[in-house]
Protein backbone atom coordinates (compact mmCIF):
# COMPACT_ATOMS: atom_id res chain seq x y z
CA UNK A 1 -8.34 -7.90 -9.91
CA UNK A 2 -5.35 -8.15 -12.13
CA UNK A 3 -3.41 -4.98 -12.55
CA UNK A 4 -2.59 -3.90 -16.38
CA UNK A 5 0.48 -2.78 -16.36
CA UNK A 6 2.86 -1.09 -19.30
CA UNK A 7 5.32 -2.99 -20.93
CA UNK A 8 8.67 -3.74 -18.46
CA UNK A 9 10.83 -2.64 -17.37
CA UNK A 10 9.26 -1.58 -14.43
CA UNK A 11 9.35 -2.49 -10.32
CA UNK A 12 7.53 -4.18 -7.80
CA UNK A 13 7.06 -3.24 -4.71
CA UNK A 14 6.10 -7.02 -2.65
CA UNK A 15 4.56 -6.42 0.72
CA UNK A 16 3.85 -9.87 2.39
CA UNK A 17 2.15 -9.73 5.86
CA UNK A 18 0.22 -11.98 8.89
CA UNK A 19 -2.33 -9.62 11.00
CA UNK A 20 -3.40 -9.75 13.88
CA UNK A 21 -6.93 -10.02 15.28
CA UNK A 22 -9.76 -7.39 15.07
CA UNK A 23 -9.57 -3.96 12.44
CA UNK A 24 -8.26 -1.17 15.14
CA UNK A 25 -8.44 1.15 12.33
CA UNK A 26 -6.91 -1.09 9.91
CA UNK A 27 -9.40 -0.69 7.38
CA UNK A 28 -9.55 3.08 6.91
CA UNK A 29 -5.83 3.30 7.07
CA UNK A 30 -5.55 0.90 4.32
CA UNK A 31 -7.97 2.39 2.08
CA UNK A 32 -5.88 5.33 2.79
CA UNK A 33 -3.00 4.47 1.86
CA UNK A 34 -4.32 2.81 -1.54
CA UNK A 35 -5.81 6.46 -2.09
CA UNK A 36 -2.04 8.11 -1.56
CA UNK A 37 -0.79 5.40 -3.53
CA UNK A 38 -2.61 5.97 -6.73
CA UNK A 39 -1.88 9.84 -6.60
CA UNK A 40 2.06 8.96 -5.84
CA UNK A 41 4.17 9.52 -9.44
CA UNK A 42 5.48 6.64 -10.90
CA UNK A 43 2.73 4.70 -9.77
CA UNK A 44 1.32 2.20 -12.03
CA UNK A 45 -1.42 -0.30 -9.98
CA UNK A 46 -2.00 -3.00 -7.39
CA UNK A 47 -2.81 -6.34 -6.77
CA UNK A 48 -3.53 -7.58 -2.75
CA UNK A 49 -5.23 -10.42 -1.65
CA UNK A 50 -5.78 -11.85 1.98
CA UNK A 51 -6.78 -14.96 3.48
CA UNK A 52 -9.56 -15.31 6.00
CA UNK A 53 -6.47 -16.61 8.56
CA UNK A 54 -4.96 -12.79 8.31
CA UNK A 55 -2.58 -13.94 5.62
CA UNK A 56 -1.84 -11.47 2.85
CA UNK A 57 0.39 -10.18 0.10
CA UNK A 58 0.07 -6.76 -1.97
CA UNK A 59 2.12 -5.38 -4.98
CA UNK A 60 2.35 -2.44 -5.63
CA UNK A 61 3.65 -1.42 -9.48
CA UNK A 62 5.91 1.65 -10.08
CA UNK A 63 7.94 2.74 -12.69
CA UNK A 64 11.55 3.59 -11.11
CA UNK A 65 12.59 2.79 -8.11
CA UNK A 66 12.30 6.38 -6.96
CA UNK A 67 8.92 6.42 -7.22
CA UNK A 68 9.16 3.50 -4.55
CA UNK A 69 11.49 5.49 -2.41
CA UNK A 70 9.05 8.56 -2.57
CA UNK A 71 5.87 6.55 -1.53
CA UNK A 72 8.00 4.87 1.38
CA UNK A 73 9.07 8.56 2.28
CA UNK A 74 5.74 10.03 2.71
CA UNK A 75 4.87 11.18 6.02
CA UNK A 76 1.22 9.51 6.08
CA UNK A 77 3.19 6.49 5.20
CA UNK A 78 5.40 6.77 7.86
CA UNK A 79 2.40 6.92 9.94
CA UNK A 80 1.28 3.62 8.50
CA UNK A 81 4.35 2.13 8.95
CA UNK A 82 4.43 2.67 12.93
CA UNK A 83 1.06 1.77 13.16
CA UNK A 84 1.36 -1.20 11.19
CA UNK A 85 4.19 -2.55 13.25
CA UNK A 86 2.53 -1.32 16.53
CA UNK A 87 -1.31 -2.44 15.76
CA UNK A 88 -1.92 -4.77 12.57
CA UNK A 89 1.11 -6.82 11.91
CA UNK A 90 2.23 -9.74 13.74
CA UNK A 91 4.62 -9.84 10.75
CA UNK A 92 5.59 -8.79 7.65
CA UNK A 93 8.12 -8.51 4.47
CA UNK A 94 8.82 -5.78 2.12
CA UNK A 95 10.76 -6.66 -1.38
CA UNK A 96 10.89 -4.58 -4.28
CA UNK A 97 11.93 -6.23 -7.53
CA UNK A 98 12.47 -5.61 -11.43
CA UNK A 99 9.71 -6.97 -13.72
CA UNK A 100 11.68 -7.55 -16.66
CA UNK A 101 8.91 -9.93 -18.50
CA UNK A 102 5.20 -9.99 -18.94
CA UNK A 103 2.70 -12.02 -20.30
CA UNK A 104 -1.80 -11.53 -19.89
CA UNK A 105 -4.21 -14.19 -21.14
CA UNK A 106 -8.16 -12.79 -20.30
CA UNK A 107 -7.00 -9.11 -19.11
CA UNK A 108 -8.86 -6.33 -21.33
């Protein structure tokens, strides 16, 4: 699902991961977090996608950048975050960026 964002500026929050094998409570805890995420201010939507192989990438729209710092702050999070590194993630990258530019062909 394509996210419909406002128009930029705006930020991106780029979370690029590999899991690892089986769920562990991976699947709750995501759903979760998506839950926290869309109650967070300054949040705006989300895009993920994974491969079968345990490849994935989420992005996570905000308007400021400390709207990103107060989702990274919370303590459920946090929780995530250990977990994550501990449990789900053989590895993983976190970028945040400035969409500056947009363009949508087939979004409503």
């Amino acid at each position: 699902m394509i996210a419909r964002t406002p128009e930029p500026p705006y930020f991106v929050a780029i979370f690029t991961s590999t899991r690892r094998a089986g769920d562990d409570g991976y699947g709750a805890m995501s759903e979760r977090m998506v839950e926290l995420a869309r109650q967070q201010p300054g949040y705006l939507g989300m895009e993920s996608v994974r491969t079968a192989d345990g490849h994935g990438i989420t992005l996570s729209y905000w308007e400021n950048l400390e709207s990103i710092q107060a989702w990274k702050r919370g303590a459920e999070h946090q929780e995530a975050q250990r977990l994550g590194r501990e449990r789900w993630y053989g590895a993983y990258a976190v970028r945040i960026a400035k969409v500056e530019r947009q363009s949508f062909f087939g979004v409503d």
